[in-house]
Protein backbone atom coordinates (compact mmCIF):
# COMPACT_ATOMS: atom_id res chain seq x y z
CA UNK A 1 -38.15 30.42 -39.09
CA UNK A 2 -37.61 32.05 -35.63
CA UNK A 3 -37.46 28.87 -33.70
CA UNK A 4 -35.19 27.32 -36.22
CA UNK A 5 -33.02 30.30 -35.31
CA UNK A 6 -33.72 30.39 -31.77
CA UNK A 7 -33.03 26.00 -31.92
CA UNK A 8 -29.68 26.79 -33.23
CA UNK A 9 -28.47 29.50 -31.52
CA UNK A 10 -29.23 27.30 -28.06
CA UNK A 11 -27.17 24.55 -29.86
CA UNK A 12 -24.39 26.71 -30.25
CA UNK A 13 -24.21 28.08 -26.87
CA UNK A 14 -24.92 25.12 -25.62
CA UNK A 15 -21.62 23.49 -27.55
CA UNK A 16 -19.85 26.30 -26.51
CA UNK A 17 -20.52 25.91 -22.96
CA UNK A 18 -20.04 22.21 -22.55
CA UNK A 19 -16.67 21.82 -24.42
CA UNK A 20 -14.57 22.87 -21.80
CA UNK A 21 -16.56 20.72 -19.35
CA UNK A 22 -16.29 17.95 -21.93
CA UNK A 23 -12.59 18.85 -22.20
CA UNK A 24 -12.02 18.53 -18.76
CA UNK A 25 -14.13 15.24 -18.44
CA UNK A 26 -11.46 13.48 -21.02
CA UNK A 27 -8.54 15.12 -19.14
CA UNK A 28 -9.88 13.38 -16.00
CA UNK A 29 -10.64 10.19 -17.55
CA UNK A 30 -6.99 10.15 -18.97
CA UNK A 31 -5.27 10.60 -15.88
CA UNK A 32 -7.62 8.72 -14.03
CA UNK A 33 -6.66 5.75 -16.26
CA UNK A 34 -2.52 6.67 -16.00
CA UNK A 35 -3.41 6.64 -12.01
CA UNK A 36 -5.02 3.03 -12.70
CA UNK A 37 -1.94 2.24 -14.58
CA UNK A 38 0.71 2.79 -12.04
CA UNK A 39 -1.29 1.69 -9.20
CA UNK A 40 -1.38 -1.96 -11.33
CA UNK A 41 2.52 -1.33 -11.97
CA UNK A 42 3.12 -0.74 -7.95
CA UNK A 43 1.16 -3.84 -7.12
CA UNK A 44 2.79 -5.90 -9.71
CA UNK A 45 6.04 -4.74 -9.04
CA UNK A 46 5.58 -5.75 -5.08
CA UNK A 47 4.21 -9.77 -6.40
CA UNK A 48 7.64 -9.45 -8.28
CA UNK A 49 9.79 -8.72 -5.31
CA UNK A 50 7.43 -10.87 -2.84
CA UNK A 51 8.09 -14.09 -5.21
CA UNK A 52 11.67 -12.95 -5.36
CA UNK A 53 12.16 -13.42 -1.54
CA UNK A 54 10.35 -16.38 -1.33
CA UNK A 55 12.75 -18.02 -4.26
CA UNK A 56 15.27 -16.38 -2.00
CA UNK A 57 14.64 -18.11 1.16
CA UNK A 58 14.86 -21.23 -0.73
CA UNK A 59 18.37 -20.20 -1.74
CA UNK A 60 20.20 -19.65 1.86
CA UNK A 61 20.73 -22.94 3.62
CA UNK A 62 19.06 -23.81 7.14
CA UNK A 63 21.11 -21.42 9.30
CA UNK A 64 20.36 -18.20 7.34
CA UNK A 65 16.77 -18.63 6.72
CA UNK A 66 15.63 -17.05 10.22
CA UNK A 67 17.71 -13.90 8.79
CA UNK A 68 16.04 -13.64 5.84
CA UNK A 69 12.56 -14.45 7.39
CA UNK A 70 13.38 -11.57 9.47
CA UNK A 71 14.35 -9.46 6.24
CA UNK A 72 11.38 -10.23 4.76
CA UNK A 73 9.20 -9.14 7.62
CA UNK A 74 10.96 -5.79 8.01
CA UNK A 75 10.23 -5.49 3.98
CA UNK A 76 6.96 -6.50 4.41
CA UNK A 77 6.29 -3.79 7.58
CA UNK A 78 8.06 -1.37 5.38
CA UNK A 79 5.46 -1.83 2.52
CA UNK A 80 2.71 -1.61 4.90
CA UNK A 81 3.80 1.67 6.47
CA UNK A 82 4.45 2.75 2.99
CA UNK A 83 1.76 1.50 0.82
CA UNK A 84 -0.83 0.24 3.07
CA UNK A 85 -1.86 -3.36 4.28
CA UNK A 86 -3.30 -4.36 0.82
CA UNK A 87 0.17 -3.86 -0.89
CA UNK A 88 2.14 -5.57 2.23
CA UNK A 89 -0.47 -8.53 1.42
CA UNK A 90 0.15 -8.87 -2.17
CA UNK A 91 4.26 -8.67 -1.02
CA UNK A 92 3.56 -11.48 1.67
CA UNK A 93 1.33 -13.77 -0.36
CA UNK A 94 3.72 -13.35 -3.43
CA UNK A 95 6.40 -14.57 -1.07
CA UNK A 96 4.70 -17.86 0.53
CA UNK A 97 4.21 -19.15 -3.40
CA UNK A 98 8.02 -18.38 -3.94
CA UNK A 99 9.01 -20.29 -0.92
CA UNK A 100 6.94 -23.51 -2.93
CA UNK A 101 9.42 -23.46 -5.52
CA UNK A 102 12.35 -25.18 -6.05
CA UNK A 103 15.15 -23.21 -7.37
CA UNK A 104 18.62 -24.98 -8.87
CA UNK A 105 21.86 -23.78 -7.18
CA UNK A 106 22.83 -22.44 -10.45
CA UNK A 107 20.03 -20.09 -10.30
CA UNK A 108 20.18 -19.46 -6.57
CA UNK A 109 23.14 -17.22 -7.55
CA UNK A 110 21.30 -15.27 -10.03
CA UNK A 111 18.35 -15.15 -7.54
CA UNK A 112 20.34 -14.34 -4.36
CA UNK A 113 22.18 -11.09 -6.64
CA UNK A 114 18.16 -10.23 -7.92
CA UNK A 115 17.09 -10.16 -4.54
CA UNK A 116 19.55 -7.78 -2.89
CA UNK A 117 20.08 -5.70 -5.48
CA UNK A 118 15.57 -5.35 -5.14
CA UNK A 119 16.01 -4.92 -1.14
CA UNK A 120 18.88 -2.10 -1.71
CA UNK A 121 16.42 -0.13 -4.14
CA UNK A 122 13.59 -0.65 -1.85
CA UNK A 123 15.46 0.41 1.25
CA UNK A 124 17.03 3.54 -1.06
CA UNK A 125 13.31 4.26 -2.08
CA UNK A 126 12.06 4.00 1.52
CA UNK A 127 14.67 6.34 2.85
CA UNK A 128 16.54 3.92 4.62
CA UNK A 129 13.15 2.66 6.39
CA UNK A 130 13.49 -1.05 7.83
């Protein structure tokens, strides 16, 4: 009878210790996963905008294209400084497969009004960076 006792009174305590710890593991774990989440939303959000540019350089005729190449380099330094050289990839390599695509002048105008409208946030976001 005593070590039935003496079993469930170290259960208890036991149970009584661990929850917090067990309480704080599933905290962690939650905002370990909403960390996971954004950091997929960030890099998502920079193929976005890289493919963007690169349908956008497909949109300006021969004259403007060193411009925007330009543009796109100061984005692309911008991300780097800002998010690291992983990100800036992403941005870069998102950009050379939008620059293989063939966009319809009707859409260039949609895509040309996309694409600044993305580089005024990102500059607003940056601080003004370039």
């Amino acid at each position: 009878m005593k070590i039935n006792h003496l079993l469930a009174t170290t259960g208890c305590c036991f149970l009584l210790l661990a929850a917090p710890s067990m309480a704080a593991q599933e905290n962690t774990a939650s905002s370990s996963d909403a960390e996971v989440a954004a950091e997929e939303q960030l890099d998502e959000a920079l193929k976005r905008f890289g493919y963007l540019a690169g349908l956008a350089r497909g949109c300006v005729v021969d004259d403007q294209q060193g411009a925007l190449e330009r543009e796109v380099l100061d984005l692309n330094g911008s991300i780097t400084r800002l998010f690291g050289i992983d990100r800036a990839f992403l941005f870069s390599s998102a950009f050379g497969y939008g620059t293989s695509i063939e966009v319809s002048t009707d859409e260039c105008i949609e895509v040309m009004k996309n694409y600044e409208l993305r580089v005024a946030r990102h500059r607003a976001a940056a601080g003004g960076v370039k």
